[in-house]
Protein backbone atom coordinates (compact mmCIF):
# COMPACT_ATOMS: atom_id res chain seq x y z
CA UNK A 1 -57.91 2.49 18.37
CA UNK A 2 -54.15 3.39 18.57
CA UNK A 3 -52.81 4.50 21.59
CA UNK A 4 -50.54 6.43 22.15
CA UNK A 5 -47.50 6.91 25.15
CA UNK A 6 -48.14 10.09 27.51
CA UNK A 7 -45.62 13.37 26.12
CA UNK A 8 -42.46 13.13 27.41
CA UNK A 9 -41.80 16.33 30.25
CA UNK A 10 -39.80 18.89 27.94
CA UNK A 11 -35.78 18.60 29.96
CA UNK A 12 -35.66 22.25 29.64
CA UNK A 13 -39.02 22.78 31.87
CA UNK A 14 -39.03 22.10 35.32
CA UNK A 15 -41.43 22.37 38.02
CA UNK A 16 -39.42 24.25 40.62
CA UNK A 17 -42.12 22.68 43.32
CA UNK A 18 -41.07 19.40 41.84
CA UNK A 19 -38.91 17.77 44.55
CA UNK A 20 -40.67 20.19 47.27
CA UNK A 21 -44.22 18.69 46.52
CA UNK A 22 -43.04 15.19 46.88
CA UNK A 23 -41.05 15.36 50.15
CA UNK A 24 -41.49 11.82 50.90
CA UNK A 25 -39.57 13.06 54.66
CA UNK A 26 -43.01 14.77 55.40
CA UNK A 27 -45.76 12.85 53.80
CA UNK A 28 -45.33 14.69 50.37
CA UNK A 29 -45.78 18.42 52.39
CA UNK A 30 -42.51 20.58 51.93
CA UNK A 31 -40.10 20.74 55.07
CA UNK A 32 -37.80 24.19 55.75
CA UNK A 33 -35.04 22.38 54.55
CA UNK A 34 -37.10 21.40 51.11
CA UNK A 35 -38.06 25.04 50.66
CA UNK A 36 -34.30 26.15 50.84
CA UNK A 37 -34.09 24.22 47.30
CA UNK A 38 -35.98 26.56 45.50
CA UNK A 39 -34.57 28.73 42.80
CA UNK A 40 -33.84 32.57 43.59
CA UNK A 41 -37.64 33.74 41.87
CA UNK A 42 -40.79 31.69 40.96
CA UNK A 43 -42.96 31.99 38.44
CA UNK A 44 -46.37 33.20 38.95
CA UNK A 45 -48.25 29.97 39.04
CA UNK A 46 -45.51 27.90 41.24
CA UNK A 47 -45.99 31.44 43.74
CA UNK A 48 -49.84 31.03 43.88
CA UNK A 49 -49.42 27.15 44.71
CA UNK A 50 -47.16 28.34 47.28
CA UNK A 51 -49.75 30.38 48.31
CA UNK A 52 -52.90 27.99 47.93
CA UNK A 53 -54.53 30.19 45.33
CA UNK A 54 -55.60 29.24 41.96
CA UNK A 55 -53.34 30.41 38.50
CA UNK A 56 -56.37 32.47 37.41
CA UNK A 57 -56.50 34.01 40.76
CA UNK A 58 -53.31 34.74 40.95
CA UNK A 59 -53.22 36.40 37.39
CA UNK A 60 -56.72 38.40 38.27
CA UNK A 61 -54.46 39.55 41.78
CA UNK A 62 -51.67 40.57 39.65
CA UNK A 63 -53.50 42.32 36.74
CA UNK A 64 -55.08 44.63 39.61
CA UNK A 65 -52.00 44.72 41.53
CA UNK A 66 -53.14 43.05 44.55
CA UNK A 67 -51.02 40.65 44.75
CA UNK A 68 -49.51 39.17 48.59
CA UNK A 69 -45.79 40.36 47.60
CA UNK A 70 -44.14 42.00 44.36
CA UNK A 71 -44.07 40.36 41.53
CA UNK A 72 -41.93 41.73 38.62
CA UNK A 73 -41.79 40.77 34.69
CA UNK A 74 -38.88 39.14 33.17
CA UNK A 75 -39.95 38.78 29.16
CA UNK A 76 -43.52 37.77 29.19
CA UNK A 77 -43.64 35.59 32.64
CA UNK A 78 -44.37 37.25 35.92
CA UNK A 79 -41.97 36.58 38.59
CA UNK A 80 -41.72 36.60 42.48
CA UNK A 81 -38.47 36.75 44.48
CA UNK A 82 -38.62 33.21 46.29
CA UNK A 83 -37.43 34.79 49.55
CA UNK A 84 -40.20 37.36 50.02
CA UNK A 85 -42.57 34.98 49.33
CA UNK A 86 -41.29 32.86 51.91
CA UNK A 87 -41.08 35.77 54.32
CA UNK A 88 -44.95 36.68 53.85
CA UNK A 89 -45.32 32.90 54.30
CA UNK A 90 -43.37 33.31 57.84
CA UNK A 91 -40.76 30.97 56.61
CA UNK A 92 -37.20 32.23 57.07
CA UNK A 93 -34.34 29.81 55.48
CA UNK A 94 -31.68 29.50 57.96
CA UNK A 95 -29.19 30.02 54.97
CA UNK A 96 -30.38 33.50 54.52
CA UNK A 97 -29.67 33.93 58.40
CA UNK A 98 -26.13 32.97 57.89
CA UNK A 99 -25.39 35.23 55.04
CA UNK A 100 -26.78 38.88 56.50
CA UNK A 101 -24.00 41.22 56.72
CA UNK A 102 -22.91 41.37 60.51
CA UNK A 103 -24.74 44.67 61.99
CA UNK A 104 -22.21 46.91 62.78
CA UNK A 105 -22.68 49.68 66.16
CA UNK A 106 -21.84 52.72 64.68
């Protein structure tokens, strides 16, 4: 029986949980600074891991629009802004701290 060599990861297709999920810094769970990695929006299933629900889940959640935070469409893939997930995750990146607009008394 021939067998043959496992598929080659398409270059083009990353996991964006990739370097997050391995954190070798904090026994393979993400850190802060891991999470400030992330690209600007996630795709649906990367979201629900985020989340620690399943990809059917998360599809059923979105389908009946009850899912955590907004998701929007961009072509056929559901997206989620990375930084309101993190917020409903209590997470705030101190990057985003630094780059508010200075409140201004009025």
């Amino acid at each position: 029986m021939t067998e043959f060599p496992p598929a080659a990861s398409s270059p083009t297709l990353t996991d964006p949980l990739g370097p997050v999920a391995s954190a070798p810094s904090s026994g393979g769970r993400p850190t802060l600074a891991d999470l400030g990695q992330l690209p600007p929006t996630l795709d649906l299933p990367t979201a629900a891991r985020l989340l620690g629900i399943g990809r059917s889940t998360a599809y059923s959640l979105v389908r009946d629009d009850q899912f955590p935070c907004p998701t929007f469409k961009a072509g056929h893939q559901h997206r989620v802004a990375t930084a309101v997930l993190l917020r409903l995750l209590g997470l705030r990146l101190p990057e985003a701290e630094a780059s508010e607009p200075p409140h201004h008394a009025e």
